[in-house]
PDB file of N, CA and C in Angstrom:
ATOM      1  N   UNK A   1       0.849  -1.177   0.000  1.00  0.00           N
ATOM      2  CA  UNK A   1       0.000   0.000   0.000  1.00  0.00           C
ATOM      3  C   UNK A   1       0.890   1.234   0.000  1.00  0.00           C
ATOM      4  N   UNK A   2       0.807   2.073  -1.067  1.00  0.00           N
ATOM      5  CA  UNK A   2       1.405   3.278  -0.579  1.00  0.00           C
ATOM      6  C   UNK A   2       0.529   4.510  -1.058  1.00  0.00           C
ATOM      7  N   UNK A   3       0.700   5.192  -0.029  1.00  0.00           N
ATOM      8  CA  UNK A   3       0.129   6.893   0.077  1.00  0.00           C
ATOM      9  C   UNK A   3       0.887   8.007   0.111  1.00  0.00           C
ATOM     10  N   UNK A   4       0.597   9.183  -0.507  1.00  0.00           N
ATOM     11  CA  UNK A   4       1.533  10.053  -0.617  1.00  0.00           C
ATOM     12  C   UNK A   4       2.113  10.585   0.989  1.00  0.00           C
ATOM     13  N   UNK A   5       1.110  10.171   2.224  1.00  0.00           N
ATOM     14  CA  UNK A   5       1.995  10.187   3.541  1.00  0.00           C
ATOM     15  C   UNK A   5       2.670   9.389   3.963  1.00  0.00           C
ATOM     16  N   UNK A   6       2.678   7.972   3.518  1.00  0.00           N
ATOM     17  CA  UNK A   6       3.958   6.907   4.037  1.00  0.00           C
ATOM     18  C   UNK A   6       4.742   7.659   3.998  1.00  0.00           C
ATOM     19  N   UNK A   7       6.017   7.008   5.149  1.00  0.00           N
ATOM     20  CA  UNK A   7       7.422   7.247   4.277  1.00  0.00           C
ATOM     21  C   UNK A   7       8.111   7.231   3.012  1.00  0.00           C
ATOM     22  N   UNK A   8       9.018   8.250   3.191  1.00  0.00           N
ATOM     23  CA  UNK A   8       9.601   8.315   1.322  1.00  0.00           C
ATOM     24  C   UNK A   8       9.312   7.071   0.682  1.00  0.00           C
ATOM     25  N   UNK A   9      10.083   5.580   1.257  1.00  0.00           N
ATOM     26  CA  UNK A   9      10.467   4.317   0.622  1.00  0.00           C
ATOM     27  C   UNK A   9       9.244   3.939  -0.164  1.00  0.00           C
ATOM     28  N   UNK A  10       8.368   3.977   0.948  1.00  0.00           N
ATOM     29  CA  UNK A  10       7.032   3.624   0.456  1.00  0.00           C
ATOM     30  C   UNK A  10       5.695   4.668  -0.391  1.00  0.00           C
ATOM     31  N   UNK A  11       6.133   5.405  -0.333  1.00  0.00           N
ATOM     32  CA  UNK A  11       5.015   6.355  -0.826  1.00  0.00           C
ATOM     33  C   UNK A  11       5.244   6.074  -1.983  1.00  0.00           C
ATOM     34  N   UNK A  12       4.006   6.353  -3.351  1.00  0.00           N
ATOM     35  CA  UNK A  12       4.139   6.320  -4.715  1.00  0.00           C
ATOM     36  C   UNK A  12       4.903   7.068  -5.353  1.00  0.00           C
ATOM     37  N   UNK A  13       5.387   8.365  -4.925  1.00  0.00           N
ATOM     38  CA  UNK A  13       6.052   9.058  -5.040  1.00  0.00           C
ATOM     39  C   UNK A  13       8.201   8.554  -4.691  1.00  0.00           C
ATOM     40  N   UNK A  14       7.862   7.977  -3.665  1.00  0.00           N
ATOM     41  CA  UNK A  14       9.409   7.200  -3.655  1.00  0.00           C
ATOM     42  C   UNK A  14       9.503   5.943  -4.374  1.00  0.00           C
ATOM     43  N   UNK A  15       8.562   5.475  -4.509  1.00  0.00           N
ATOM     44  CA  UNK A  15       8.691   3.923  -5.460  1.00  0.00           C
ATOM     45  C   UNK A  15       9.186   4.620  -6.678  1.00  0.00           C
ATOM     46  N   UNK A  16       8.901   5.470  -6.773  1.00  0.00           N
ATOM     47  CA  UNK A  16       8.977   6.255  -8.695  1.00  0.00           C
ATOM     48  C   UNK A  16      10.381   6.832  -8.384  1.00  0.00           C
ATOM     49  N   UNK A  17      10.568   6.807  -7.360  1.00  0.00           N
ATOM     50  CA  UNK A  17      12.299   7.758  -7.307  1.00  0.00           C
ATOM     51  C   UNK A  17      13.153   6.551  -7.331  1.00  0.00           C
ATOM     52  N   UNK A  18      12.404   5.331  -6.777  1.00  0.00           N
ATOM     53  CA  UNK A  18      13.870   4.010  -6.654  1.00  0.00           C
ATOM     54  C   UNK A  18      13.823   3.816  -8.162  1.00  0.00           C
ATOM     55  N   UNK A  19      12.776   3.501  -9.191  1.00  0.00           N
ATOM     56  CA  UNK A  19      12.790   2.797 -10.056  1.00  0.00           C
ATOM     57  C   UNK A  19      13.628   3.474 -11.558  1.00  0.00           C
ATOM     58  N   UNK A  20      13.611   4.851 -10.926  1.00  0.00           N
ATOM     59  CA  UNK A  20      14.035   5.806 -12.093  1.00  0.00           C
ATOM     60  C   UNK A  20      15.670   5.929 -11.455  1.00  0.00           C
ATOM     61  N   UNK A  21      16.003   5.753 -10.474  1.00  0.00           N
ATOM     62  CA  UNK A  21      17.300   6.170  -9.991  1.00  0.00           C
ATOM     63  C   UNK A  21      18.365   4.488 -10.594  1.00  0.00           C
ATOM     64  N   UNK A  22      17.005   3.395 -10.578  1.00  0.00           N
ATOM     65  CA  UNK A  22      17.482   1.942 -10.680  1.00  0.00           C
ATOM     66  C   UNK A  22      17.702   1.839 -12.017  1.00  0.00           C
ATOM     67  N   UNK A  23      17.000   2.792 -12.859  1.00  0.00           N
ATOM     68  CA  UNK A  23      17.223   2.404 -14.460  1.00  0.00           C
ATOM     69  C   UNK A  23      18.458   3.459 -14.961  1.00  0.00           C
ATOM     70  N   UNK A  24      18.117   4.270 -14.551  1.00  0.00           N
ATOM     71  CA  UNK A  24      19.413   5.143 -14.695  1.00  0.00           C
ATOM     72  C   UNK A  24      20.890   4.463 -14.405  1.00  0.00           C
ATOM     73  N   UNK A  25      20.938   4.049 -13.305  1.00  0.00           N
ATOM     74  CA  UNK A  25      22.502   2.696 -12.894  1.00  0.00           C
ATOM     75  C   UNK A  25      22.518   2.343 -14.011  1.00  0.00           C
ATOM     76  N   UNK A  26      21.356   1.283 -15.150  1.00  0.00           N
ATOM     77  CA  UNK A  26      21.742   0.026 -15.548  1.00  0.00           C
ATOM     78  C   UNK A  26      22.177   0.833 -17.115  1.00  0.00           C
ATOM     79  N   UNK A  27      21.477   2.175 -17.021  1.00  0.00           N
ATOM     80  CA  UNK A  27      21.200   2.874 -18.550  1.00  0.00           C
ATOM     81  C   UNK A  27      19.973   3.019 -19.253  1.00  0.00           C
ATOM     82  N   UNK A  28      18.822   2.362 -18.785  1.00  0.00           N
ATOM     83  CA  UNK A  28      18.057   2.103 -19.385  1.00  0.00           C
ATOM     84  C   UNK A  28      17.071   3.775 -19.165  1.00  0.00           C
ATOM     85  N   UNK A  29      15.997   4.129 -20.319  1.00  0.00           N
ATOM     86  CA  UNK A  29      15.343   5.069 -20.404  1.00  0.00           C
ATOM     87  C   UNK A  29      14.166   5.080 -20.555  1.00  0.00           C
ATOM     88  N   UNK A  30      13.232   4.955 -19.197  1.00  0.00           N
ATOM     89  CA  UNK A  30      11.899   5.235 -18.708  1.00  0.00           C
ATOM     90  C   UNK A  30      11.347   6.016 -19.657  1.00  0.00           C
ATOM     91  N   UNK A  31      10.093   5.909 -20.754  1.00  0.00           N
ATOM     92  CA  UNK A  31       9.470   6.091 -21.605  1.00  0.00           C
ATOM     93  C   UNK A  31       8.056   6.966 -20.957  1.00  0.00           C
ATOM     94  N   UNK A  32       7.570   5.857 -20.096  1.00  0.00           N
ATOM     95  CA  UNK A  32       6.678   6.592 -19.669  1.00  0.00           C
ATOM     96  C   UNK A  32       6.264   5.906 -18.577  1.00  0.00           C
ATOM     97  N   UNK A  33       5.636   6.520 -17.267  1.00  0.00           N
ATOM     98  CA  UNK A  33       5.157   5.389 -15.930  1.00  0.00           C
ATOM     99  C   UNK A  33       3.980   5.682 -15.493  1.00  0.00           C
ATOM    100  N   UNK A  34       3.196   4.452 -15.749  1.00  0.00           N
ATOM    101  CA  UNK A  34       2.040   4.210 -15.442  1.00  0.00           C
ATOM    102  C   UNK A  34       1.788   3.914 -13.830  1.00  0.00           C
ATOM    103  N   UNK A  35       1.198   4.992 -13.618  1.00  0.00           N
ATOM    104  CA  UNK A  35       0.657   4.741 -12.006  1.00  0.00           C
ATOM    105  C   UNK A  35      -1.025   4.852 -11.827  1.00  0.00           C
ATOM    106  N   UNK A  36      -1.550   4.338 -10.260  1.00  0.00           N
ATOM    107  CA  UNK A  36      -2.913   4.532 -10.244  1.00  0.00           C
ATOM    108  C   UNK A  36      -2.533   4.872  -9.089  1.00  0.00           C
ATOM    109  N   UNK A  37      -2.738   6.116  -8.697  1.00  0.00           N
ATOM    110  CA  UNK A  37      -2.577   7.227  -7.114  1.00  0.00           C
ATOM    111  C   UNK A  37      -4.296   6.668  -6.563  1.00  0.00           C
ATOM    112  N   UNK A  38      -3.827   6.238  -5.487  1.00  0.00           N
ATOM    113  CA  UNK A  38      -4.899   6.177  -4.439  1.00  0.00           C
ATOM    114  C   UNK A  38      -5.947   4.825  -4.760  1.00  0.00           C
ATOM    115  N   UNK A  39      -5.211   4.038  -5.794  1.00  0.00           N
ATOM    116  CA  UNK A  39      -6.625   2.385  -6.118  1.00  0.00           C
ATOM    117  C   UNK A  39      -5.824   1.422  -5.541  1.00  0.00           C
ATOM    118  N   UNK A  40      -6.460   0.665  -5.481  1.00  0.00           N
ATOM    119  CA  UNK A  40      -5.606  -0.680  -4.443  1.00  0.00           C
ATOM    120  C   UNK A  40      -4.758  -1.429  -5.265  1.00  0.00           C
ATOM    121  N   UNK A  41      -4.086  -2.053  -5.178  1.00  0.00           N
ATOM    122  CA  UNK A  41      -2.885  -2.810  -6.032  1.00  0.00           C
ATOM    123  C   UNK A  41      -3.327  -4.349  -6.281  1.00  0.00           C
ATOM    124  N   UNK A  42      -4.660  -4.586  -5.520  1.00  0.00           N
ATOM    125  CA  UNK A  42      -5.058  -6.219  -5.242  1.00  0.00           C
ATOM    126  C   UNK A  42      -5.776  -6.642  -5.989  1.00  0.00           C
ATOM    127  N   UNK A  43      -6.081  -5.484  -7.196  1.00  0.00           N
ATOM    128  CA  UNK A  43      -7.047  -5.694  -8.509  1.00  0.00           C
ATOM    129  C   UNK A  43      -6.075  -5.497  -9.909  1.00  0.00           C
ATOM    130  N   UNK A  44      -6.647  -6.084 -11.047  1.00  0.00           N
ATOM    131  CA  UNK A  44      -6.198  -5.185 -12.056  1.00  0.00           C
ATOM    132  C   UNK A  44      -7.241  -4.242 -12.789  1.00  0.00           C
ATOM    133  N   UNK A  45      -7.972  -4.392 -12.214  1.00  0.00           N
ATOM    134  CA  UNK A  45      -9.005  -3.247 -12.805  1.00  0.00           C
ATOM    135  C   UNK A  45      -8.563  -2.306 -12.658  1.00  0.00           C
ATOM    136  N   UNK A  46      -7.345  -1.649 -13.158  1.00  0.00           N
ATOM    137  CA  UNK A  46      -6.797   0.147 -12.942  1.00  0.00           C
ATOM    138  C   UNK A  46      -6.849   0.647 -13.779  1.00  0.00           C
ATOM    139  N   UNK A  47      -6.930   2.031 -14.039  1.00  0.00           N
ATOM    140  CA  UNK A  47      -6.658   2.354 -15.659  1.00  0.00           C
ATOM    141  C   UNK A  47      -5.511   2.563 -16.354  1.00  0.00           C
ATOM    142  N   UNK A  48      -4.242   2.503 -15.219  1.00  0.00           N
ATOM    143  CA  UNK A  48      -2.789   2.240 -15.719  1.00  0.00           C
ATOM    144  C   UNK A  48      -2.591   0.913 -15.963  1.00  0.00           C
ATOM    145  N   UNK A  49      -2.943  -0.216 -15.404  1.00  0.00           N
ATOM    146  CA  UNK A  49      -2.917  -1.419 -15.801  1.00  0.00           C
ATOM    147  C   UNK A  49      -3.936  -2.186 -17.197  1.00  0.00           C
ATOM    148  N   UNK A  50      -4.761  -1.555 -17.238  1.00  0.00           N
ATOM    149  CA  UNK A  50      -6.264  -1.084 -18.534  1.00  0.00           C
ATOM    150  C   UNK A  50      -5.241  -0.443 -19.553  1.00  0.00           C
ATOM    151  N   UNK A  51      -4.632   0.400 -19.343  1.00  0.00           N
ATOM    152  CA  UNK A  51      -3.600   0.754 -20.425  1.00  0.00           C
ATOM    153  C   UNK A  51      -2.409   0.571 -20.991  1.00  0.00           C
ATOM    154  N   UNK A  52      -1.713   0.052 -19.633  1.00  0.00           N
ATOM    155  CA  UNK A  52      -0.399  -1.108 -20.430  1.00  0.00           C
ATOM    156  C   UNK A  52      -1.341  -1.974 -21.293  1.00  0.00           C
ATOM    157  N   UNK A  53      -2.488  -2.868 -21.000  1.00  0.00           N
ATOM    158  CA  UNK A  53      -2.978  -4.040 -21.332  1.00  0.00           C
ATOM    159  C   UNK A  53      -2.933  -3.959 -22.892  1.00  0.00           C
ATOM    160  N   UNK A  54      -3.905  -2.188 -23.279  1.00  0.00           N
ATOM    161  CA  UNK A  54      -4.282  -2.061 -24.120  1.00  0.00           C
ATOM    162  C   UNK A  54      -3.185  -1.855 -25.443  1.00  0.00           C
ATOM    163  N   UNK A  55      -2.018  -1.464 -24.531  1.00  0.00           N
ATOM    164  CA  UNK A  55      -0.930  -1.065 -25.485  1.00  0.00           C
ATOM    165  C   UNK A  55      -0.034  -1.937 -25.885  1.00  0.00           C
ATOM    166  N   UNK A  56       0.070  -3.235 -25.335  1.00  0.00           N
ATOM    167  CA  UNK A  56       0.258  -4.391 -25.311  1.00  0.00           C
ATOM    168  C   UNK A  56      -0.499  -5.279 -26.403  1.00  0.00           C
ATOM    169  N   UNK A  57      -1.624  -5.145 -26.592  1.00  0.00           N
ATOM    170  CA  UNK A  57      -2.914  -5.808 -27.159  1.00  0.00           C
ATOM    171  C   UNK A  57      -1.836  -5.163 -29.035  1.00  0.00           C
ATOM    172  N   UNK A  58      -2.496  -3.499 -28.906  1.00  0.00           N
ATOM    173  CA  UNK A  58      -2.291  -3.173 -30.146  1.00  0.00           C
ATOM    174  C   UNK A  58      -0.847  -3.413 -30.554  1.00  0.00           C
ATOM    175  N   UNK A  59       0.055  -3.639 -29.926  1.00  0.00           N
ATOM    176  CA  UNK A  59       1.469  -4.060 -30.483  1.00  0.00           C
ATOM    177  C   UNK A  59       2.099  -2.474 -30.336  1.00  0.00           C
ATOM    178  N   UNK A  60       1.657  -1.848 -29.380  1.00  0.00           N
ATOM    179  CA  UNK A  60       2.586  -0.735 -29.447  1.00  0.00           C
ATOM    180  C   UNK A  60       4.010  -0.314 -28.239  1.00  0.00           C
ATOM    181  N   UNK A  61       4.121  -1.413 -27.654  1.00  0.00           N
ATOM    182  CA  UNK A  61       4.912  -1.438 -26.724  1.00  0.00           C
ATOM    183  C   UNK A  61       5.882  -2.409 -27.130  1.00  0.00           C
ATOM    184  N   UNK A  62       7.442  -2.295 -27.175  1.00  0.00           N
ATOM    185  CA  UNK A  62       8.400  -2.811 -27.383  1.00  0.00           C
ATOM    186  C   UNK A  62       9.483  -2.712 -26.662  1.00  0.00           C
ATOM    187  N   UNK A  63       9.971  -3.910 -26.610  1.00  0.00           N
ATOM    188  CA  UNK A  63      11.081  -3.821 -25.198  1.00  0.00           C
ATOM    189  C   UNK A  63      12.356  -4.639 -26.030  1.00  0.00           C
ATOM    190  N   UNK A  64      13.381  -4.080 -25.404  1.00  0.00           N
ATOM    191  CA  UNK A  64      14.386  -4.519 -25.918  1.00  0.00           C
ATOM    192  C   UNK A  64      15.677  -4.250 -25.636  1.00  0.00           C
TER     193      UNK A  64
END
């Protein structure tokens, strides 16, 4: 669960600082980050997860 009052580590706001500080180490370049501020994580009914899905579906996401 995180809320913008947890602690840094945990707040949505610090998860987004480890993951961008973690890709930066390896080199890699964060495109774009899908978050859902304030929905529970125990569903995928999100509309950031509704929209990877969708971008996924149409073939517009590529990793490599």
């Amino acid at each position: 669960m995180s809320r913008d009052d947890d602690d840094e580590k945990e707040s949505l706001l610090g998860q987004k600082r480890i993951i961008e500080d973690y890709a930066e180490k390896l080199g890699f370049k964060i495109i774009e980050i899908f978050d859902d501020d304030n929905c529970t994580g125990m569903n995928f009914d999100r509309d950031g997860i509704l929209e990877i899905e969708a971008l996924v579906k149409n073939k517009a996401i590529d990793v490599y």
